[in-house]
Structure formats: C-alpha cells, structure tokens
Protein backbone atom coordinates (compact mmCIF):
# COMPACT_ATOMS: atom_id res chain seq x y z
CA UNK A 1 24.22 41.83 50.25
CA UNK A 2 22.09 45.05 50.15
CA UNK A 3 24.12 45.73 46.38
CA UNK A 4 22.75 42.47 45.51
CA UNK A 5 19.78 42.74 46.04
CA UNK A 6 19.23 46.61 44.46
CA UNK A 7 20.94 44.99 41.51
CA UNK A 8 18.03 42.17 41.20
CA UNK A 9 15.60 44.82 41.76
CA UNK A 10 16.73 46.78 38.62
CA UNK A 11 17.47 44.38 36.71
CA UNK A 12 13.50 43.08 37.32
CA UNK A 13 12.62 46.42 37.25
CA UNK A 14 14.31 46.83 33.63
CA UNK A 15 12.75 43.39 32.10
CA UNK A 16 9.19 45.01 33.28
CA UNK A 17 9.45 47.77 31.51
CA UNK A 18 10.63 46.16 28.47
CA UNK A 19 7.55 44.26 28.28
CA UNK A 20 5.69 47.10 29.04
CA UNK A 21 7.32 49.10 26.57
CA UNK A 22 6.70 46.40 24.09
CA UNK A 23 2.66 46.34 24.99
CA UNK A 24 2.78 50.19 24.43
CA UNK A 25 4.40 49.79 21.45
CA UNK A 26 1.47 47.19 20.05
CA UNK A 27 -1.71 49.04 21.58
CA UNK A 28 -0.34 51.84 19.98
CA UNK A 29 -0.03 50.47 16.38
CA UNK A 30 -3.67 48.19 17.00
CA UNK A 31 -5.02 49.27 13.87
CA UNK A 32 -1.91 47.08 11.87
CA UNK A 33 -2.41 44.40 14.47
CA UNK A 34 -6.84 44.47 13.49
CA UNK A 35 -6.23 45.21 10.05
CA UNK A 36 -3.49 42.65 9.08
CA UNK A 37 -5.93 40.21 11.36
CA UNK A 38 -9.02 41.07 9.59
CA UNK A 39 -6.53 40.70 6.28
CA UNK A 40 -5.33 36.84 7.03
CA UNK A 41 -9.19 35.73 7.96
CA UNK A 42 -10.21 36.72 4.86
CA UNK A 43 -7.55 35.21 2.86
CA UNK A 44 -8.68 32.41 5.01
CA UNK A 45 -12.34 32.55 4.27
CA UNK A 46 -11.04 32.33 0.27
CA UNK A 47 -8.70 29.53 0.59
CA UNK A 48 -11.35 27.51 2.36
CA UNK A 49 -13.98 27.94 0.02
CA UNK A 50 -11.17 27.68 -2.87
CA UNK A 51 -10.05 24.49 -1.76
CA UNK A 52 -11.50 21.54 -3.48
CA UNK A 53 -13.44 19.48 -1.84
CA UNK A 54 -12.33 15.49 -1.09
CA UNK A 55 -14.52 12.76 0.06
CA UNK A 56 -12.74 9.85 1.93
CA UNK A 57 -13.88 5.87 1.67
CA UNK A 58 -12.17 3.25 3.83
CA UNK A 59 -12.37 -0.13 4.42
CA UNK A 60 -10.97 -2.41 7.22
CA UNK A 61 -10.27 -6.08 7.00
CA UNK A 62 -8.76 -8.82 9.21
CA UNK A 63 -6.56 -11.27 7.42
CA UNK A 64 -7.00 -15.01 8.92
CA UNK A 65 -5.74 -18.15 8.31
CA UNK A 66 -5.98 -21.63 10.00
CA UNK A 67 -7.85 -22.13 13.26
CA UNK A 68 -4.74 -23.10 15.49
CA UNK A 69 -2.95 -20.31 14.31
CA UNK A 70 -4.92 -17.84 15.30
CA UNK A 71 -6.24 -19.28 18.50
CA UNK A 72 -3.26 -19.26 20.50
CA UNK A 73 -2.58 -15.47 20.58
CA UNK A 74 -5.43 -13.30 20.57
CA UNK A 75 -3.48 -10.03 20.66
CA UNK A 76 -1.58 -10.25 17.72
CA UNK A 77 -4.41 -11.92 16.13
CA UNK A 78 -5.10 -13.26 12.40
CA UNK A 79 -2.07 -10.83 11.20
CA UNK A 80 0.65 -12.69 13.49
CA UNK A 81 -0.32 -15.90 11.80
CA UNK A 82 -0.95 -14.32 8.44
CA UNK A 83 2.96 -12.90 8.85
CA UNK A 84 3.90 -17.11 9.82
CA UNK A 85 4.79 -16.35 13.31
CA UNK A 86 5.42 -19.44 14.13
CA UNK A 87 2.86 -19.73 17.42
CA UNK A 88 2.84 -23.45 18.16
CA UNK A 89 6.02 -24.59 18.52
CA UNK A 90 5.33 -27.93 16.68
CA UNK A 91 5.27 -25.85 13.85
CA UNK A 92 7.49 -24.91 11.17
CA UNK A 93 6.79 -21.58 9.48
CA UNK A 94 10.32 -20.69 7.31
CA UNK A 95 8.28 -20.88 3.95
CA UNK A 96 4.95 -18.75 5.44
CA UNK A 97 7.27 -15.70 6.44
CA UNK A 98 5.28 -12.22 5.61
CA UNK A 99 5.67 -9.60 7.93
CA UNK A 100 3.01 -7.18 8.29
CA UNK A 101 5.69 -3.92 7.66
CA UNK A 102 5.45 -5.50 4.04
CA UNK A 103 2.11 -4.90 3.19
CA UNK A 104 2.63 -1.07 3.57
CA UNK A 105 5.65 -1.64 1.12
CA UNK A 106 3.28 -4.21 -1.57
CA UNK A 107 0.13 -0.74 -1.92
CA UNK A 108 3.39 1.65 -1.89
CA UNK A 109 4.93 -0.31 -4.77
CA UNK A 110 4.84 1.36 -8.48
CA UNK A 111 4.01 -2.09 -10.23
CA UNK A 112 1.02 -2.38 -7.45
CA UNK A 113 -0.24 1.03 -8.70
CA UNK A 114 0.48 0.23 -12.12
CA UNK A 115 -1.52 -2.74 -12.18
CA UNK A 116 -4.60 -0.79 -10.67
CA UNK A 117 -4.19 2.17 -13.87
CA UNK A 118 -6.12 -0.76 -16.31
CA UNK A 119 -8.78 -1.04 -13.17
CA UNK A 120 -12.75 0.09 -14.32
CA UNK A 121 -14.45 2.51 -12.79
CA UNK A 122 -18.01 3.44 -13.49
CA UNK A 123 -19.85 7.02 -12.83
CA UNK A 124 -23.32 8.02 -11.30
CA UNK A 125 -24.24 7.97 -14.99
CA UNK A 126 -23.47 4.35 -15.95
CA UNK A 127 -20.02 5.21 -17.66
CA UNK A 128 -17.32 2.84 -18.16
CA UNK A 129 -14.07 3.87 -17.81
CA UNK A 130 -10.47 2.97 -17.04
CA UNK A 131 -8.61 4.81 -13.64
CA UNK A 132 -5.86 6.03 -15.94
CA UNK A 133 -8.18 7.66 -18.34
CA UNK A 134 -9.65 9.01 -15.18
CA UNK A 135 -6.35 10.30 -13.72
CA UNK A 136 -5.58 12.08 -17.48
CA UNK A 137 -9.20 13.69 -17.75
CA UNK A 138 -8.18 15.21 -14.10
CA UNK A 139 -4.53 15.72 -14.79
CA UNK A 140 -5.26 17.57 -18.33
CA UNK A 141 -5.82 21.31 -18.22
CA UNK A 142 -5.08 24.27 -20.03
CA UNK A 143 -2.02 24.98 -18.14
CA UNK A 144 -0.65 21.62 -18.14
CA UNK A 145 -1.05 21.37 -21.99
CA UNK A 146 0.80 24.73 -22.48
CA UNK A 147 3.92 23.71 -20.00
CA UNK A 148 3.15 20.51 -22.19
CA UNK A 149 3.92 22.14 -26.00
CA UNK A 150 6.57 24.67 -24.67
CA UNK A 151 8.66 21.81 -23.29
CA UNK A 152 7.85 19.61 -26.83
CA UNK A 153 9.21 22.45 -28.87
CA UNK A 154 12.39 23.72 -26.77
CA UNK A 155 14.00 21.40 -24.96
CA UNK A 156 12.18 17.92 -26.47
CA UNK A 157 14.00 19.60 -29.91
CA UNK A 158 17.24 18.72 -28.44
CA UNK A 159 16.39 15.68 -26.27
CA UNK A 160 16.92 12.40 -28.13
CA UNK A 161 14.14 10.13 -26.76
CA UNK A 162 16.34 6.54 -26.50
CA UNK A 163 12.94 4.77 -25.60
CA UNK A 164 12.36 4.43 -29.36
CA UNK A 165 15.45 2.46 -29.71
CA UNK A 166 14.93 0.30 -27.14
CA UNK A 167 13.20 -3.28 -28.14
CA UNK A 168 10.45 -3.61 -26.48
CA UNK A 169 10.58 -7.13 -25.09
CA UNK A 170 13.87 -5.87 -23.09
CA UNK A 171 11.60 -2.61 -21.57
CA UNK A 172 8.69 -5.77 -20.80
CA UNK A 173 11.40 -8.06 -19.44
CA UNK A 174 12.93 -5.21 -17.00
CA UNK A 175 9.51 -3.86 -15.83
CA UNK A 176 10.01 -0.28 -17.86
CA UNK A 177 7.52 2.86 -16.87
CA UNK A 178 7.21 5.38 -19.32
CA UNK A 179 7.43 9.02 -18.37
CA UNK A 180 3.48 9.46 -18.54
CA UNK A 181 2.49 6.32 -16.82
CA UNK A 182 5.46 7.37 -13.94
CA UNK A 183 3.57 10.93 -13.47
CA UNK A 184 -0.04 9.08 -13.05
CA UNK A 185 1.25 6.29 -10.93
CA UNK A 186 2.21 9.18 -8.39
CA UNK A 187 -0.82 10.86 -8.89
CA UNK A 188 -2.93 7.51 -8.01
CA UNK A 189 -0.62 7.00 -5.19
CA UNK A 190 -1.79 10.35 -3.85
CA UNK A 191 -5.30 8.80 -3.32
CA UNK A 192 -4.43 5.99 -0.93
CA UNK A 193 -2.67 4.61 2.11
CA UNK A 194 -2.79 1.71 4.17
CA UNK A 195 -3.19 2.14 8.09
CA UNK A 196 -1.90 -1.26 9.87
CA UNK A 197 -3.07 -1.98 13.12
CA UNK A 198 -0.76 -4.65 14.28
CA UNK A 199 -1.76 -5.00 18.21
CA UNK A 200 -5.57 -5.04 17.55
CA UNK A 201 -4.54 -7.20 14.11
CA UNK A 202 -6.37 -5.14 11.60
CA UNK A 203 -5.45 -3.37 7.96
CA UNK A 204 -7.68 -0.38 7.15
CA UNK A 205 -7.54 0.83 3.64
CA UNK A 206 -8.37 4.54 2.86
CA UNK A 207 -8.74 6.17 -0.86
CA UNK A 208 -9.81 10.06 -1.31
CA UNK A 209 -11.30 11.79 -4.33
CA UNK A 210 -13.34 14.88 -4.94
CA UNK A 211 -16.12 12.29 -6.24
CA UNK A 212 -17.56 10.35 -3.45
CA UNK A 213 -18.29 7.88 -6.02
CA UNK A 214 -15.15 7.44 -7.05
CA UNK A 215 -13.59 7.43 -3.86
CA UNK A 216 -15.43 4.34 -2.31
CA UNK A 217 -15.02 2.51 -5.57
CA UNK A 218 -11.09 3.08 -5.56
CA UNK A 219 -10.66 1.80 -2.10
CA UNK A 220 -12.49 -1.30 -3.52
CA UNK A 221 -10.72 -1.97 -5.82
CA UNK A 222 -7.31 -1.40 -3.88
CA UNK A 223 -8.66 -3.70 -1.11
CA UNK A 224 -9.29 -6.70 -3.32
CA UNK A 225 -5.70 -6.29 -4.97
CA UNK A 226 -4.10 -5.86 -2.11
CA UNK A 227 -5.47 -8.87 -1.00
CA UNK A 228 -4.52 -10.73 -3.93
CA UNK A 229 -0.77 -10.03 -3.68
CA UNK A 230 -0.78 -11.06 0.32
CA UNK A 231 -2.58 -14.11 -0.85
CA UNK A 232 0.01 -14.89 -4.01
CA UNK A 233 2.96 -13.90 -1.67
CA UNK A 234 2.10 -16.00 1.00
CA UNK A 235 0.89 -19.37 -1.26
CA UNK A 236 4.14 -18.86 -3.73
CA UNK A 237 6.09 -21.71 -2.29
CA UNK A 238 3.19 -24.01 -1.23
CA UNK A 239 1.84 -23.54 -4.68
CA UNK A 240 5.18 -24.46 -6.56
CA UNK A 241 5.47 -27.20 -4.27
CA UNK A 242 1.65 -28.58 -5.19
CA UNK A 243 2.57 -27.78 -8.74
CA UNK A 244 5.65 -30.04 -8.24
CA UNK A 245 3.90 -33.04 -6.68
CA UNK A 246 1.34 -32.99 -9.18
CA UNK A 247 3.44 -33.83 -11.69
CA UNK A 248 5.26 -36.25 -10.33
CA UNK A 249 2.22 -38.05 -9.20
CA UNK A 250 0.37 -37.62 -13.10
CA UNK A 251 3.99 -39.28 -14.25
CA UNK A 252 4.30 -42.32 -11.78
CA UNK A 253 0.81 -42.42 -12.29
CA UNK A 254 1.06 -43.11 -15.95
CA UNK A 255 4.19 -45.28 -15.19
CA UNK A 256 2.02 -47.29 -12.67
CA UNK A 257 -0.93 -47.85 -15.74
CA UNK A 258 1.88 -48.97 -18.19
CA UNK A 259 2.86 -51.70 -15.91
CA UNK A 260 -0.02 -52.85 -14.50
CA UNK A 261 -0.66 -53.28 -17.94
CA UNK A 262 2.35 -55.52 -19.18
CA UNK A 263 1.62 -57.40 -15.93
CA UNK A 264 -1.96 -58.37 -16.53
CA UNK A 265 -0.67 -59.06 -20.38
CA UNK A 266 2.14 -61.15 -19.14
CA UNK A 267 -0.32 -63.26 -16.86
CA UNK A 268 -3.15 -63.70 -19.48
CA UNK A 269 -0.38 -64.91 -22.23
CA UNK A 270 1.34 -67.07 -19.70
CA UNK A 271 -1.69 -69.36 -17.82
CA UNK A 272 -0.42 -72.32 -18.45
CA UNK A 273 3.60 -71.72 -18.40
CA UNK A 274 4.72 -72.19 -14.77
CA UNK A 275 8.49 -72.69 -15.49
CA UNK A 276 11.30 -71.14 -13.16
CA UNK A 277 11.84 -68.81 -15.92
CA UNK A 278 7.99 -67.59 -16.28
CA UNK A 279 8.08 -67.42 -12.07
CA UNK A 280 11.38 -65.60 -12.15
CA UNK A 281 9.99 -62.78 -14.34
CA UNK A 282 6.39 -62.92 -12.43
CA UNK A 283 8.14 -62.00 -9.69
CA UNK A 284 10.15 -59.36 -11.02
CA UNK A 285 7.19 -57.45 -12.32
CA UNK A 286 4.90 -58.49 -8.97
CA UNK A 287 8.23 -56.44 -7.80
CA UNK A 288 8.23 -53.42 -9.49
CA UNK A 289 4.43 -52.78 -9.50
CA UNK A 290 4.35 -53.51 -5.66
CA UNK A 291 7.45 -50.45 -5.65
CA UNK A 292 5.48 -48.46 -8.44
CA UNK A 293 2.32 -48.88 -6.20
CA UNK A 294 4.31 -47.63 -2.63
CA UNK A 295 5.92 -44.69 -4.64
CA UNK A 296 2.48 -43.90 -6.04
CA UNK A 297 1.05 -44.11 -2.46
CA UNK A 298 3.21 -41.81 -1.29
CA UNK A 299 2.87 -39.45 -4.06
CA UNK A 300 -0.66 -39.57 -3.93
CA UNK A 301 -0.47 -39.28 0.08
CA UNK A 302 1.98 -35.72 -0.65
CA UNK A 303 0.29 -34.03 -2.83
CA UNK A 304 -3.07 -34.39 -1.12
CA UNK A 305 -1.20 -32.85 2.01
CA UNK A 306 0.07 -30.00 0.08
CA UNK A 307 -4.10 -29.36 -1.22
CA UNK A 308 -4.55 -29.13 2.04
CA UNK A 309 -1.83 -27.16 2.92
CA UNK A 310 -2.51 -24.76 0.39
CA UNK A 311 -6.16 -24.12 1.35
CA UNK A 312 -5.23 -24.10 5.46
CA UNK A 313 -2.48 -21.37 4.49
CA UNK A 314 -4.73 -19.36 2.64
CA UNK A 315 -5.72 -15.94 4.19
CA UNK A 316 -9.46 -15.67 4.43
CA UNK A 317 -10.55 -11.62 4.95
CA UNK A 318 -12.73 -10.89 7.15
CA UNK A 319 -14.27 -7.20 6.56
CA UNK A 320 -15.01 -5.28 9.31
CA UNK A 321 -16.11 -2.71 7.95
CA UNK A 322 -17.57 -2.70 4.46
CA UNK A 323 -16.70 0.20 1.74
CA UNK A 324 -19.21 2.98 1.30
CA UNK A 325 -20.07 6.08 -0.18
CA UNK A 326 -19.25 8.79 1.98
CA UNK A 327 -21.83 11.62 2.30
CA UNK A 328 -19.64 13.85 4.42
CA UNK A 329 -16.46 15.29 2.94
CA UNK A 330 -13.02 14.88 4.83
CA UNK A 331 -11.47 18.09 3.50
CA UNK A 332 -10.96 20.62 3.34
CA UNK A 333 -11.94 21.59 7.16
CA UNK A 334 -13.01 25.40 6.53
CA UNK A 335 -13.77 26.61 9.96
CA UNK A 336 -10.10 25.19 11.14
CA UNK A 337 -8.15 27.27 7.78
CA UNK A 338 -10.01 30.46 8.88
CA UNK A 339 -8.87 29.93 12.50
CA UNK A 340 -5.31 29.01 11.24
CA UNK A 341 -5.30 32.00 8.70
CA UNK A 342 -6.69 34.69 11.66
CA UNK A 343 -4.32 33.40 14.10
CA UNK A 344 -1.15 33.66 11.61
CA UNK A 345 -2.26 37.01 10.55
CA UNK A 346 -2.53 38.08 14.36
CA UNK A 347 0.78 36.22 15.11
CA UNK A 348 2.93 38.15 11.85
CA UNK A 349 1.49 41.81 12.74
CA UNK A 350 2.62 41.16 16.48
CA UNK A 351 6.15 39.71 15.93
CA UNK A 352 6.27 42.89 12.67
CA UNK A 353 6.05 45.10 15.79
CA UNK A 354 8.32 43.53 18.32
CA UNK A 355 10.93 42.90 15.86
CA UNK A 356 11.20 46.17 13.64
CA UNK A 357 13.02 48.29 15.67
CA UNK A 358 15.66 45.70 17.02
CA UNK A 359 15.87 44.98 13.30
CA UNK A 360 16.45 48.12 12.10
CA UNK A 361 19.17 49.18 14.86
CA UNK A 362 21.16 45.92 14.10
CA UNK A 363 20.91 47.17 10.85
CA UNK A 364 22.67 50.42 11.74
CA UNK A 365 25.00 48.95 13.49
CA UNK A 366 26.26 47.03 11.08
CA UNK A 367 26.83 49.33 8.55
CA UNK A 368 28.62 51.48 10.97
C-alpha cells in the first residue's frame, strides 16, 4: 500500500515538474514568444487593411399561395403550401409538388446564373451596363492577362479547340457553356446564396460586392428571377393543361358556329317542308348541336376552372424586408483578423518552444 502510494507521489511529483520545466523553458525564451506576437499582429494589422472591402444586400420574401392553403398550418406557413403539401385532405396536390430543398438547387444552378450574366446593372454615375461585362472589368488584370497569353502561346499551340467544329444549333440544343462564360458563372455564384427558413416559412436572399451599389442591385435582380423560376416550375402543368383546354374549346367552338349555322340555313330553306324526311334530318341536327352545345359547356366550364386554377396556384411574394443599399460593410472584420493573427502568432512561438527539443531528440534517435 505504502509503495503505492510513494509511486503516485512521484509520478505527480514528475508531471509537476515537467510543466514547470516547460514554463521555465518559455519565460526564459519571452522575447521569441513577444516578438513573434508583436510579428503576427502586425501581419494582422496589414491583412486587415489589405483586404478588400465587401458590402452585403439581402432581401427576404414569403412565398404564398391560396388562402386555404396557407391557413391551416401556420408553422410551416406559405412555403408548405408553395412546396403542394397537400394540407386539406380534400385536396389533391401530385401536380403542385416543389419542395423547398429545391429552391437552393434552382439559384445554385449554372443556367440560373447564366441567365442573370445578360442582367443590367447601372452605376452611381448613370451607366448602363451588363453583369458579365461587370464580372470581366473585375476579373481582367494585368496578371490574369499574362497567365492569359502564356497559356495562348504554349499549350493553346498544341490544343485543338473542337468547339469550332461543333454546329452550333447542337451546342444551343444541349445547353453548351463556353470556357469564359463557365469561369464568370462561378465568379457570379461567389456573390450570392439563398438562406431558407423552412419552420418560420421564409427565403432570404443575400448578394455581396465591394460596391454597395452593386450589391443591393444584384440581390434584386436575383430575387425577382428566382421568383420567376418557382413561379414557372410550379404553374408548368396547370399552364399546359389551360393551354390544352383552350384549344379544344376555340375548336368545338368553331365546330359549334359551323353548325348552328347549317341548322338555322336548313330551317330558313325548309319553312314550309314538314315531311318525315325534312323532320328526320331536323332532328338529327337539333341532335348534334344539342351534343355540340353540352361538349361546349363543358369545355367552356374546364377551362374556366383551370384560369382559376392557374391564378389560385400562383405564388404571390410577400417581401419582408425590402432590398437596400447597405452603408455598413460586412467584411472584412479588422479588429477580429488582428485578434486571430496575435493569437496564432502567440500560439506558434509557444508550441516552437514546447516542441523543439522533443523534436530534435526524436530526431537523434532515429538516426541512431
């Protein structure tokens, strides 16, 4: 028992003086520790004021839809019934399907971003221009343009570019992204994201740019085509469907003119026939325009409900809060680099210390 215990006691006794060997050790090399400290803060004073500055706009919207959709669940809200969760059970909601993960997947898309290159933007000065001349006037420097010529010369010598061959109906038909328009599409994507909010039932869309300017007029712009897809995904069917009815109800409608027509003809030349043969075919057409006149009823009846249909499954948006200019800038957050910069400094010094000598005899051991 009593060996025991003096062998706890050493053993204790040997862990405290390896930490306060290890103490010794760094009060007695403080100068490294300060000056590798005062070093790191500042390198972190120059990043921070080095680090361009980026303004952040946002916007947040609630998609809605018909009143007795998004009555009955409050939680989930106008995004539940925007996604066609089917919350009356009377209803049938296979063809309203959208599920809220998607719209994450619709702003991460490269045709979504491709679509918003063409977008105009305007400047403090009144100047028009397009976000992918934009993107190139940022994307275009010195550098770049060398990397640019050395890469045209060398290696674009022996690279056949097959684009050229290629007709260019076949690179429309299969959605085809040149190299250049690839590079700014990930650029642009750099500048956004999409926040969804699905238990309070809210999408909040967030653009950044060194420009304030800029930045609240690219989250616009992203809103309102975001919007547009969730509004073309969700009215695709319905809209084919309306589409469909409406022709069919412009044909039996002309079908429906062209015998009422022959009828009223075959009355007017036939006043003063009343054989069995002129009541036979009376009663033939009376016939067929009484069907012509149900089908066209119905028709009629159809696509009226699928108007309707349309405009009661068609999100409304609901902005909560509107896009502005920001006056404050988002990054970079200079007092936080300096603190992260001092501390690392502090941190590499410290563990320099602590781990040089253990280093070094493994070292020698090895080699021995």
């Amino acid at each position: 028992m009593n060996d025991n215990q003096s062998t706890l006691i050493s053993n204790h006794g040997e862990d405290s003086i390896d930490i306060v060997t290890i103490l010794k050790n760094i009060w007695k090399k403080r100068r490294l520790v300060i000056k590798t400290t005062i070093s790191f803060f500042f390198i972190g004073c120059l990043v921070a004021l080095l680090s361009p500055v980026i303004y952040t706009s946002q916007t947040t919207f609630v998609p809605q839809v018909s009143d007795y959709q998004s009555t009955t669940d409050n939680r989930l809200g106008s995004l539940a019934s925007l996604a066609g969760i089917n919350l009356n059970p009377t209803e049938t909601t296979s063809d309203n399907y959208l599920s809220p993960l998607l719209y994450s997947k619709i702003i991460d898309s490269e045709e979504f971003s491709q679509k918003l290159l063409d977008a105009e933007l305007i400047n403090s000065k009144d100047d028009k221009f397009t976000v992918r001349k934009y993107l190139l006037s940022k994307k275009s420097s010195l550098f770049s343009n060398i990397i640019q010529l050395i890469n045209k010369y060398t290696i674009g010598l022996f690279v056949k570019n097959e684009t050229n061959n290629i007709n260019k109906e076949i690179l429309k038909k299969y959605n085809f992204i040149s190299k250049e328009d690839f590079a700014l599409i990930n650029l642009f994507r750099s500048k956004y994201s999409i926040e969804i909010n699905e238990k309070e039932g809210y999408i909040k869309v967030m653009a950044t740019d060194g420009n304030p300017f800029i930045s609240s007029q690219l989250a616009e712009k992203i809103t309102k085509s975001l919007q547009s897809e969730i509004i073309e995904i969700r009215t695709n069917k319905i809209k084919e469907r309306l589409e469909f009815s409406k022709e069919q109800y412009e044909l039996k409608q002309y079908e429906f003119d062209s015998l009422q027509k022959k009828l009223s003809e075959f009355k007017d030349s036939n006043k003063s026939i009343s054989t069995a043969r002129f009541m036979s075919e009376l009663q033939q057409l009376e016939s067929d325009y009484q069907l012509q006149q149900n089908i066209l009823i119905n028709l009629a009846s159809e696509y009226n409900n699928n108007k309707i249909k349309l405009n009661k499954d068609t999100p409304i948006f609901s902005v909560i809060d509107e896009v502005s200019v920001p006056n404050k800038r988002s990054k970079p957050r200079r007092g936080l680099i300096v603190i992260i910069y001092t501390f690392l400094g502090l941190i590499l010094s410290v563990g320099f210390i602590i781990g040089k000598d253990p280093v070094i005899d493994l070292v020698k051991e090895l080699k021995n």
